[in-house]
Each structure stands twice: as structure tokens, then as C-alpha cells.
Protein backbone atom coordinates (compact mmCIF):
# COMPACT_ATOMS: atom_id res chain seq x y z
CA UNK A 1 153.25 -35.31 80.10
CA UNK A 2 150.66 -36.41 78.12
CA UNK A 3 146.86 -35.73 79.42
CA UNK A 4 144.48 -38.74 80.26
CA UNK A 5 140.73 -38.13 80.49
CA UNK A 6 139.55 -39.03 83.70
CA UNK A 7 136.44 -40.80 83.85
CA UNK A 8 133.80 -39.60 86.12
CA UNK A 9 130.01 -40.40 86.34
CA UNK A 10 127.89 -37.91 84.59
CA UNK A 11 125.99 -35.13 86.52
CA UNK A 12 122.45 -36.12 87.47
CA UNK A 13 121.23 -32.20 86.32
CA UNK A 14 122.56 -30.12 84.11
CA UNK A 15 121.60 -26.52 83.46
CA UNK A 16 121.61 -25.53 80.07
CA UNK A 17 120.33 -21.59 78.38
CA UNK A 18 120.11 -21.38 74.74
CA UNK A 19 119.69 -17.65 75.42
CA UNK A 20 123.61 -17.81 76.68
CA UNK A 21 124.70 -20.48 73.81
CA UNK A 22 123.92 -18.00 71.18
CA UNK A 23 126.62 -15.20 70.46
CA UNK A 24 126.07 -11.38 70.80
CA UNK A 25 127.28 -10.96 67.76
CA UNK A 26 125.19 -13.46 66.17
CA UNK A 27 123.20 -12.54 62.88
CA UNK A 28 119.73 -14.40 64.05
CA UNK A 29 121.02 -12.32 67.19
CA UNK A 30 120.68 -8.95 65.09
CA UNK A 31 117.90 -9.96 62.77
CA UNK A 32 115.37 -11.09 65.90
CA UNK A 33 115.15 -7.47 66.72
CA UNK A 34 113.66 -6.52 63.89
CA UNK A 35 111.24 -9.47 63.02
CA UNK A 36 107.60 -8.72 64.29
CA UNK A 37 105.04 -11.37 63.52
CA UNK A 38 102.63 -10.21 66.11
CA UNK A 39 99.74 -9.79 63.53
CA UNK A 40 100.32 -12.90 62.27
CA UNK A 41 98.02 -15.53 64.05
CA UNK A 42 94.99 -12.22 63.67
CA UNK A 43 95.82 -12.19 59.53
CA UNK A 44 95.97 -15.86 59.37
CA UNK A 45 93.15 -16.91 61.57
CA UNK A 46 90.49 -16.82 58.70
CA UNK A 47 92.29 -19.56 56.73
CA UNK A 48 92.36 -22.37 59.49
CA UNK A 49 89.57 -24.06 60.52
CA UNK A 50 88.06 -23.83 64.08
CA UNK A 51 87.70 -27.17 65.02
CA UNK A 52 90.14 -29.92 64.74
CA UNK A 53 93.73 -31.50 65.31
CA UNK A 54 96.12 -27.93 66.55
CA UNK A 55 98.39 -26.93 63.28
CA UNK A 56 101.86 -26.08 62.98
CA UNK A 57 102.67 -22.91 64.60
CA UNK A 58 102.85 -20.57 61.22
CA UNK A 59 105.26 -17.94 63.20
CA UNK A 60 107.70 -21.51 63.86
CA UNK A 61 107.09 -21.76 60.10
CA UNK A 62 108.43 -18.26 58.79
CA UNK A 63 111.12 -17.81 61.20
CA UNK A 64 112.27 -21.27 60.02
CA UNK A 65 111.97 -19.78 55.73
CA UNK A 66 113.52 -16.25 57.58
CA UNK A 67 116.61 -18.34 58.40
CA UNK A 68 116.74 -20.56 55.24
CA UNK A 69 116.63 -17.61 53.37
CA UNK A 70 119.20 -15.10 55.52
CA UNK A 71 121.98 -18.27 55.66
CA UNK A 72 121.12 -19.72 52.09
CA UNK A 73 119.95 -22.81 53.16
CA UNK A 74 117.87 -23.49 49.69
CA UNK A 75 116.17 -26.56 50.30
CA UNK A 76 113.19 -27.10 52.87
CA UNK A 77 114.44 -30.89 53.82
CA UNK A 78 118.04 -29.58 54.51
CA UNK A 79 116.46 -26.67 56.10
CA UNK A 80 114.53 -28.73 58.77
CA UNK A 81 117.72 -30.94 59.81
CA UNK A 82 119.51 -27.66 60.39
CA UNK A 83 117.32 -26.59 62.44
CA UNK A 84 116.64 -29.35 64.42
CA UNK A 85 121.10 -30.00 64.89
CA UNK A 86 122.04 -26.06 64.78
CA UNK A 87 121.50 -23.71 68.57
CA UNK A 88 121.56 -20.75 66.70
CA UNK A 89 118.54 -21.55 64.92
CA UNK A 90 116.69 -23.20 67.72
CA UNK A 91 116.92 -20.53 69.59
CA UNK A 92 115.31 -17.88 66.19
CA UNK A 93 112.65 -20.11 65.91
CA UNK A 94 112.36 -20.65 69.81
CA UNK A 95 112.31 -24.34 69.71
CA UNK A 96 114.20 -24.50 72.81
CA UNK A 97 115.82 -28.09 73.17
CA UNK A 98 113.06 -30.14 73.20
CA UNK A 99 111.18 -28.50 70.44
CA UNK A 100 110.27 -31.09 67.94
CA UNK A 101 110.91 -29.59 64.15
CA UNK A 102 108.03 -29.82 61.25
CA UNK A 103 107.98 -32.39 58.85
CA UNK A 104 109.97 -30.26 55.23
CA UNK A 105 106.22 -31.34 53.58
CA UNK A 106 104.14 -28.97 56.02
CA UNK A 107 106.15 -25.47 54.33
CA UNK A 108 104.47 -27.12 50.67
CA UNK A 109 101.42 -27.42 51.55
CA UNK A 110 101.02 -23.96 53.49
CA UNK A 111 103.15 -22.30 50.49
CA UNK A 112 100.20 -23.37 48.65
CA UNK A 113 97.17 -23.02 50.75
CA UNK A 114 97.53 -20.48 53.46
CA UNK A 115 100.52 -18.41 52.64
CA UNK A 116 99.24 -17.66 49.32
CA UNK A 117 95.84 -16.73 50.00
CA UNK A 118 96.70 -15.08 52.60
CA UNK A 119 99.57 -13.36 50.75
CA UNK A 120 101.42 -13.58 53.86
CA UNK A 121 104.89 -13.24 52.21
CA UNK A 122 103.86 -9.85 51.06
CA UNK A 123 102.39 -8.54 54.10
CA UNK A 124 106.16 -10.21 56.06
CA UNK A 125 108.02 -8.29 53.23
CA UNK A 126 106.01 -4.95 53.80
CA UNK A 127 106.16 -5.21 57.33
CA UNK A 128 110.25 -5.33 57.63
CA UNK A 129 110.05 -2.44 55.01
CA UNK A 130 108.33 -0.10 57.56
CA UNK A 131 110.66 -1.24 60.03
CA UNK A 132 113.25 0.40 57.96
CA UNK A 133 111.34 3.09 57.31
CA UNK A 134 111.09 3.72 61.09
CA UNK A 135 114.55 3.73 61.44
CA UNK A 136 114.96 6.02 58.98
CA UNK A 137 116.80 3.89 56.13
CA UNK A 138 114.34 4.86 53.85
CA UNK A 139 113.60 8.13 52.21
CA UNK A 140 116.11 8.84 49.73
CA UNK A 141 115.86 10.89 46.87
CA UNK A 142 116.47 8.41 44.32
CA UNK A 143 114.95 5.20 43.61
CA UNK A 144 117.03 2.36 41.23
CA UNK A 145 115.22 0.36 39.08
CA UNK A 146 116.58 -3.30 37.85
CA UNK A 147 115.38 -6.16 35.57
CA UNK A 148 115.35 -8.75 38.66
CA UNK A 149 112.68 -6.84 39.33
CA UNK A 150 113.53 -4.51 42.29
CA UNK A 151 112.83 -1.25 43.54
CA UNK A 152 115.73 0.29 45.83
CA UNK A 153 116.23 3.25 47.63
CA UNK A 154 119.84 3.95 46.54
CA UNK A 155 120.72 5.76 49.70
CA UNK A 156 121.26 2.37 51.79
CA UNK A 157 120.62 0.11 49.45
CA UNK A 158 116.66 -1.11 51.42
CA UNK A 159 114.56 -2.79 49.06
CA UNK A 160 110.95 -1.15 48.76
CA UNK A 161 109.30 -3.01 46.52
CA UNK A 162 109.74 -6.27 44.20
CA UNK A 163 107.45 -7.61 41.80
CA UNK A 164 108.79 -10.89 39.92
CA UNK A 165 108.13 -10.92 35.92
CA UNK A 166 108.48 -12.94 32.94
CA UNK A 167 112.21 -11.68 31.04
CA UNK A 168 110.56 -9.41 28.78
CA UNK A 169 111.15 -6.13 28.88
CA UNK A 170 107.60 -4.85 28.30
CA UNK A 171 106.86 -7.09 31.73
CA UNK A 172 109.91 -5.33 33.10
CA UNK A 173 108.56 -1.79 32.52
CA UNK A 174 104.85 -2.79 34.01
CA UNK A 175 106.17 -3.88 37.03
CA UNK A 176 108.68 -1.14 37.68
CA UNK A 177 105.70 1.57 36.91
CA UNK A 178 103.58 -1.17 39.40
CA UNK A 179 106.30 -0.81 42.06
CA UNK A 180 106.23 2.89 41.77
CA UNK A 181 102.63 3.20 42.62
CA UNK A 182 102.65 0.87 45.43
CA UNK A 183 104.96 2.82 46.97
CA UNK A 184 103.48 6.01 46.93
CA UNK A 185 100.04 4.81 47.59
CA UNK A 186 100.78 2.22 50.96
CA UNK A 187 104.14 4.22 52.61
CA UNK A 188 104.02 7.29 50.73
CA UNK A 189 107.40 7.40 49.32
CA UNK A 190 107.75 9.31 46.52
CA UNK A 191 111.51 9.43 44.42
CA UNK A 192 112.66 12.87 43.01
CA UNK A 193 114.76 10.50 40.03
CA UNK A 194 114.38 7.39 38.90
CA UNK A 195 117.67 4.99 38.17
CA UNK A 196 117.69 2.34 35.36
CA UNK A 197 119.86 0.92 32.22
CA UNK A 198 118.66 1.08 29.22
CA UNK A 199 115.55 -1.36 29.49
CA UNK A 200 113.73 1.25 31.09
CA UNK A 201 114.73 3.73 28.37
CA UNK A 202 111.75 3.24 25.89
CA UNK A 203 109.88 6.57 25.00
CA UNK A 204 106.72 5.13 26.57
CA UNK A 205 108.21 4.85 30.12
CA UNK A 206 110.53 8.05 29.61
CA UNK A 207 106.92 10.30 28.86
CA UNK A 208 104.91 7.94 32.15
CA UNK A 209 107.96 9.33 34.32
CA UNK A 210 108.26 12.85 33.67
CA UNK A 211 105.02 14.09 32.11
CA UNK A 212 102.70 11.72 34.46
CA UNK A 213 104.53 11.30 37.96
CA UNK A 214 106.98 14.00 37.73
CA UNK A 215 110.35 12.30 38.22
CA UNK A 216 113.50 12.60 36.86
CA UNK A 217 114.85 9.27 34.45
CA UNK A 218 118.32 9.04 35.20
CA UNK A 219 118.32 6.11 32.61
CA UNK A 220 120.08 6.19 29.12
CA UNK A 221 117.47 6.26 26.01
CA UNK A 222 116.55 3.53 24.57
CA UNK A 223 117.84 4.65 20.70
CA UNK A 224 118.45 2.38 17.17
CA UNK A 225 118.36 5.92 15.66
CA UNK A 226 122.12 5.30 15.21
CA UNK A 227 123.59 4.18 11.75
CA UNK A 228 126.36 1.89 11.24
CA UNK A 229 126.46 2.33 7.45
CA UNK A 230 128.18 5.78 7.14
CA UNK A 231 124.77 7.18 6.18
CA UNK A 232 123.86 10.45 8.46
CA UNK A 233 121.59 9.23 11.54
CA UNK A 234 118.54 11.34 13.18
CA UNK A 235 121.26 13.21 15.37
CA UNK A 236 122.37 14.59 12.16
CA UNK A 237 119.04 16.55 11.88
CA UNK A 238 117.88 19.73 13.39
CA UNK A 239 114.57 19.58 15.13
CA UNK A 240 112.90 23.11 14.84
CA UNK A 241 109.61 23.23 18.07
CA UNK A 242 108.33 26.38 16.30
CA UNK A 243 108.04 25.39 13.50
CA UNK A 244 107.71 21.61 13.82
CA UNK A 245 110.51 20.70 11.24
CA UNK A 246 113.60 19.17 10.55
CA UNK A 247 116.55 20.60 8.97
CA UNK A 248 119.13 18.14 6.89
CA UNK A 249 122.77 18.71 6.74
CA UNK A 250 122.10 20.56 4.03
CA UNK A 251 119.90 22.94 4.99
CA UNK A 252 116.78 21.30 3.32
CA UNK A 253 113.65 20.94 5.51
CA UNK A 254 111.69 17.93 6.25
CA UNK A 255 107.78 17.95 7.25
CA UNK A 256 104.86 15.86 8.00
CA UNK A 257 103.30 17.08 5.00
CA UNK A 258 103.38 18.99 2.04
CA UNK A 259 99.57 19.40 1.66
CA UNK A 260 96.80 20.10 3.08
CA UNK A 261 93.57 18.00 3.98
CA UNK A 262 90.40 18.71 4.28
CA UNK A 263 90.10 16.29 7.26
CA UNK A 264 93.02 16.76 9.35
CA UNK A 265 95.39 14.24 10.48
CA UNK A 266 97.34 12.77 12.87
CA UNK A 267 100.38 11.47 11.42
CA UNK A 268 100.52 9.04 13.97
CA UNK A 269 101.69 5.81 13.30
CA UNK A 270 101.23 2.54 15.08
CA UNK A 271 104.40 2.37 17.07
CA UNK A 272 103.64 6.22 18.51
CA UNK A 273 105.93 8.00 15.95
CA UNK A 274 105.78 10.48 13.10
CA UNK A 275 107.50 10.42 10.20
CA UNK A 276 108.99 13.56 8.38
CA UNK A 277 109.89 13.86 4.67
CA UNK A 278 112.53 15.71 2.36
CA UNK A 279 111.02 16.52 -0.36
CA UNK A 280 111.96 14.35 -3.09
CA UNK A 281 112.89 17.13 -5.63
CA UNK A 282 115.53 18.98 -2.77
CA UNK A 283 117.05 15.01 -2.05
CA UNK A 284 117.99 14.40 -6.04
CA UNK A 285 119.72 17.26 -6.72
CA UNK A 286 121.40 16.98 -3.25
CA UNK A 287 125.37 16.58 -3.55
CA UNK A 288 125.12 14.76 0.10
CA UNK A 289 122.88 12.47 -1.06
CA UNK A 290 125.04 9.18 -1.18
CA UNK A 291 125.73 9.82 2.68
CA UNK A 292 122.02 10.30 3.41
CA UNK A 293 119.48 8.37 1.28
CA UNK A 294 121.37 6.36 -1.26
CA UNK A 295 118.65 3.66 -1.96
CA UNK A 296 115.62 6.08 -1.19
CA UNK A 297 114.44 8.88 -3.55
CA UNK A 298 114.15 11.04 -0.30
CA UNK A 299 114.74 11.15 3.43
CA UNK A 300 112.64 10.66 5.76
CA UNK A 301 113.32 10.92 9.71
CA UNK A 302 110.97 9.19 12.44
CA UNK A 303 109.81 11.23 15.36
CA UNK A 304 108.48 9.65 18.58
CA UNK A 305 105.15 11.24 20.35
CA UNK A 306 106.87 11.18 23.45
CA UNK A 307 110.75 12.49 22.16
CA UNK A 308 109.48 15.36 24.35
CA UNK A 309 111.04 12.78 27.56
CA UNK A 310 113.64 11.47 25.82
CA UNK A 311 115.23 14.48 24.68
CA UNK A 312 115.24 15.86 28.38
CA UNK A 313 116.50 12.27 29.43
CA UNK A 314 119.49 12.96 26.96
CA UNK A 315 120.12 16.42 28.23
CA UNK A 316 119.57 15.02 31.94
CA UNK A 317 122.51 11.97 30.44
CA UNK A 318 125.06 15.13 30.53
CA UNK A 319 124.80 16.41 33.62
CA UNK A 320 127.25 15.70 36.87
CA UNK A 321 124.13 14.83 38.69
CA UNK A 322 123.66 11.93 36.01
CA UNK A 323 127.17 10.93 36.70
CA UNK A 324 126.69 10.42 40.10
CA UNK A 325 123.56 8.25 39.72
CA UNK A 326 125.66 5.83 37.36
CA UNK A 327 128.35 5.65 40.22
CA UNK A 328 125.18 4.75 42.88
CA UNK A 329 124.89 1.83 40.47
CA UNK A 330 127.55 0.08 41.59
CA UNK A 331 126.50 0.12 45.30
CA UNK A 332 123.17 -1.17 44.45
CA UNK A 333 124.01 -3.59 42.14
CA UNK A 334 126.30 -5.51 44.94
CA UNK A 335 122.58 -6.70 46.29
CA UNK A 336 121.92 -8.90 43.13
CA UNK A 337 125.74 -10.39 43.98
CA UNK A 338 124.81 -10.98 47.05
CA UNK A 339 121.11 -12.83 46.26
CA UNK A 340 123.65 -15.08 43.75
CA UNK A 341 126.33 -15.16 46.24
CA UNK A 342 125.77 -15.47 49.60
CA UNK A 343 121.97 -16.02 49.81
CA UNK A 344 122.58 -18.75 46.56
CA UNK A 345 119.43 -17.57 44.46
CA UNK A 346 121.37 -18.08 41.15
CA UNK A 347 118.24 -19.74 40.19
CA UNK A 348 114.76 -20.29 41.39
CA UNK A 349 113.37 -23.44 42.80
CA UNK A 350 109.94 -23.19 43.18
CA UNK A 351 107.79 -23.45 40.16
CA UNK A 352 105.36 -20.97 38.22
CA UNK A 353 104.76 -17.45 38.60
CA UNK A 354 103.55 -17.71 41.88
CA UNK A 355 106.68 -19.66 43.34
CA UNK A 356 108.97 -16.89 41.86
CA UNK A 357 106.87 -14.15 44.02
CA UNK A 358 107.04 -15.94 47.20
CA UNK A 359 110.88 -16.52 46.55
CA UNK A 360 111.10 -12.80 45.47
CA UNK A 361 109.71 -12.19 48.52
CA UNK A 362 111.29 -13.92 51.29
CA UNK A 363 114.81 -13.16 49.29
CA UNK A 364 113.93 -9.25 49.89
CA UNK A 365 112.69 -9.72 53.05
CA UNK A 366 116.12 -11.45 54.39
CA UNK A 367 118.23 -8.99 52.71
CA UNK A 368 116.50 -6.29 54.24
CA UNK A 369 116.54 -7.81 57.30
CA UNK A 370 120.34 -8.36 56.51
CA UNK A 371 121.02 -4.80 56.00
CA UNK A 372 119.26 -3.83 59.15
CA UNK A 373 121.23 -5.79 60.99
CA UNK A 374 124.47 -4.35 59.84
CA UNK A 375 123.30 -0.80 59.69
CA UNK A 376 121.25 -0.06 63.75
CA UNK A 377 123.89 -1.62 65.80
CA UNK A 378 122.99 -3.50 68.79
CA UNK A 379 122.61 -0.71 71.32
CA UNK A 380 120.96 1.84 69.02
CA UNK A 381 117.81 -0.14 68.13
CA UNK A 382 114.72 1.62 68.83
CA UNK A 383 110.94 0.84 69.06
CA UNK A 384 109.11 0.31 65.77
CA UNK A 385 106.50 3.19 65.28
């Protein structure tokens, strides 16, 4: 028989709990554990004035970017009428029911004013980072290196630093050697190797990583030694340490120089390499001379100051442990997936240099926050140290 909704007159009180609307399993459920903003008012109190109309609550503020950011909900407008419809997200930002939601213009002008002086986005990244440090997610003996900018502990996959960059690779290198530092000097984390493609392969980085910090590149060498034109490449040459030579295919050797000076030089070039010469009497009477020099009277082979770290990169390149760290790769690499993916960063919205490091930011922050959540299950959550 088919059911008829009975009219009845409404209930003069209802009791209503956001607390039991939301689900255990929630994520805002698992994130809120870890989100402390209880030095925020102290750190931000300098910037507002002391008289006056009452602001915005700032905490209402970031837990409303923590959950654009965590669900992918790009746009500030869009943002606001989620919050104000969704329980879920009343409840994070502890609205309640009532809770009237800021105007989409108020996260602007604090983005530019407050936020940013304040660097508040940095100090809301750093302090979820120690949270995972606390809980022991952090520690690892290899770091990973990528060109969005990241630095990662490859163990679980936490993200301990990020420094947003222009696409060049020289930026690229700065802020990786940057992120580095940082580490070390504010939580003391120091990586035995050092992940990266090829980007991070030039000689310069390759000699700041193992002569200057003491860490191993797991990273391939960045190389245009290699010739396509069936001429023999650098590889095909001998490099003597005694005696600071080179030895052809054919046994010849090839120096700096073949004289001395009265003052002595260098050698050094202005793209940190030195060159070594064949003489030019050994490369025309050479029979191998059409595969090694055939529009050149004689050979000569370049030699970078710093081949010192990139030949123990290349020997480092052939070992299982190598192997392994290109197989971490792919575990890593599933975070920039998920920024496109799930957390729909494929591109930036905010404008400038300075909009790319607070979207850096809070995109770290919620995927660490993310990975917390899914790694310290409910029940084994402990205290922040």
C-alpha cells in the first residue's frame, strides 16, 4: 500500500548537535586534531589596531582557507557559500548554526595586509610540520627534491619545506639549497642523500652537496658531454688524478698546457671548467682522427672544477642503493598528482610571486595535514610536544 505523509504540526523545540551531525570518520574530523592555532591571536596581535569596530576572527579565517584547500574548493566566493550550506564545515570552523560567514572580500584584503606581513601562512605551514615531526613522520634518511618546488622526506611522503620559484632552473637549484638550510637550522633535520632528476644535476649543486653539506646526490648528472655525431665523447677519455691528464683512445695525452709561465695560471674558464689539449702534432698523424677531431687540428676535452661531485654522483648512479631511491620516486611523486588531482592546483590563481607562496603554502599545509590524517588513526593520536 502506498505510504501517505501525515501531516502534523511542527515541534515547538528542537535539539540539534553539530558535534553528532558530523561523521567519525570524517576528514575535517581527522584533520581538527592536528590543527593548533593557539598562537595565533599572540602573532597577529601587532598588526590590528587597538581601538575600533571588532575584526573577523583570523582563526574563522584559516580554518575556512584549511578547508578550501584540503576539499579543493579553489575559489574564495564558492568557498564562503560552502561553508555557510555544508555541517561538516560549520562545525571545522565552529560556526555552529547561527554563525554568520565572512564576506569572500575579507580573505583579499587580509591575504594582503595581515597574512603577509605577518607571514602567517609560513608560520601555519611550519607549525603542522612539527606536528609531524612529533609524531614521528619525519626523520628519514632521504630527502626528494622536485621542480614544484618541494622538499619531502621520502619515508612518508611529509612535506618539510616549499619555496615557490620562477621555472628556471637556476631559481630551482637556489631554492632547493634554501630549503635545505631552513631545515637544518629551525627543526634540525639533516638528510644523509639527497633525491632529484636531472635539474638538480649541474656540477655547481653536485660540489654544494657533497663537498659543503656532506650529503649524498642521488640525482643523475647533468651531462651534454655526449656526442651524437659518431665522434668519440669525454667518456672516451681517461682521466689520470696523479698526473692531471687525459689519455685519448689512442694513447696520446692531453694537458692544460704545454709550457710554462712565469706567472702561473688558472686555467679556469668562465663557466668553472678547464680545458685540456692534444697536442696538435700527435692529432695529425693520428689514424683515429676522423672519429675524434675531424674539423679541429687537435682535441681538446673540457673539465669541470667541480667533476670531483659528479664523478662520485656517477659512481653513486650504479649502485643498488641508487636504484632504490629512483623507485622512492614514484611514491613521492603521487603528491604532485594529488595537488593537480584532488586538491585541483593544476594552476595558480592568485597573482605575483607572493600569491604563488601563500598558495604553496596552504597547498603543503593541507596535504600534510591530509597525510596525518590517514597515517595516526583516530585512537592513536597523541599530544603535540
Amino acid at each position: 500500500m502506498m505510504g501517505e505523509r501525515q501531516v502534523r504540526q511542527d515541534a515547538l523545540f528542537y535539539e540539534f548537535s553539530l558535534e553528532r551531525r558530523v561523521p567519525e570518520k570524517h576528514l575535517l574530523r581527522s584533520i581538527d586534531r592536528f590543527v593548533e592555532l593557539d598562537g595565533l591571536r599572540q602573532e597577529l596581535a601587532p598588526f590590528y589596531s587597538a581601538i575600533g569596530r571588532p575584526s573577523i576572527d583570523p582563526e574563522l579565517m584559516i580554518r575556512m582557507l584549511i578547508v578550501g584547500y584540503c576539499v579543493g574548493i579553489r575559489s574564495e566566493r564558492r568557498l564562503c557559500e560552502e561553508v555557510h550550506l555544508n555541517l561538516a564545515y560549520r562545525w571545522f570552523c565552529r560556526l555552529g548554526l547561527d554563525g554568520a560567514v565572512p564576506d569572500h572580500s575579507t580573505f583579499s584584503k587580509n591575504r594582503h595586509g595581515r597574512f603577509r606581513e605577518s607571514d602567517l601562512l609560513r608560520r601555519l605551514f611550519e607549525s603542522v610540520l612539527q606536528r609531524c615531526i612529533a609524531e614521528g613522520l619525519v626523520g628519514g634518511p632521504a630527502f626528494f627534491a622536485y621542480s614544484a618546488n618541494y622538499l619531502i622526506d621520502a619515508d612518508n611522503a611529509i612535506i618539510v619545506d616549499v619555496e615557490a620559484t620562477t621555472a628556471i632552473r637556476q631559481a630551482e637549484i637556489l631554492a632547493a639549497k634554501r630549503m635545505i638550510e631552513r631545515s637544518l637550522d629551525c627543526f634540525d633535520l639533516y638528510p644523509e642523500r639527497l633525491i632529484g632528476d636531472s635539474a638538480y644535476g649541474s656540477a655547481e649543486m653536485l660540489n654544494w652537496l657533497v663537498h659543503e653539506q656532506g650529503i649524498e646526490p642521488h640525482i643523475p648528472v647533468f651531462d651534454k658531454s655526449q656526442r651524437t655525431d659518431g665522434t668519440f665523447s669525454r667518456d672516451d677519455f681517461t682521466y689520470d688524478h696523479a698526473t692531471d691528464t687525459y689519455r685519448c683512445p689512442a694513447g696520446k695525452t692531453l694537458q692544460r698546457y704545454r709550457r710554462r709561465f712565469t706567472t702561473p695560471r688558472t686555467g679556469i674558464m668562465k663557466d668553472n671548467s678547464t680545458r685540456y689539449r692534444a697536442s696538435k702534432r700527435d692529432c695529425q698523424a693520428c689514424p683515429l682522427k676522423p672519429r675524434c677531431c675531424p674539423r679541429t687540428p687537435e682535441r681538446n676535452i673540457p673539465r669541470s672544477i667541480y667533476e670531483g661531485a659528479r664523478d662520485l654522483a656517477r659512481e653513486i648512479g650504479k649502485t643498488e642503493a641508487y636504484q632504490t631511491s629512483r623507485g622512492q620516486r614514484k611514491k613521492v611523486e603521487m603528491l604532485f598528482a594529488h595537488l593537480k588531482r584532488v586538491l585541483k592546483l593544476d594552476r595558480l590563481r592568485l597573482r605575483g610571486p607572493n600569491g604563488a607562496r601563500d598558495e604553496f603554502h596552504l597547498a603543503a599545509t593541507a596535504q600534510n595535514l591530509r597525510k596525518l590524517a590517514m597515517l595516526i588513526p583516530v585512537s592513536a593520536t597523541t599530544p603535540a610536544t
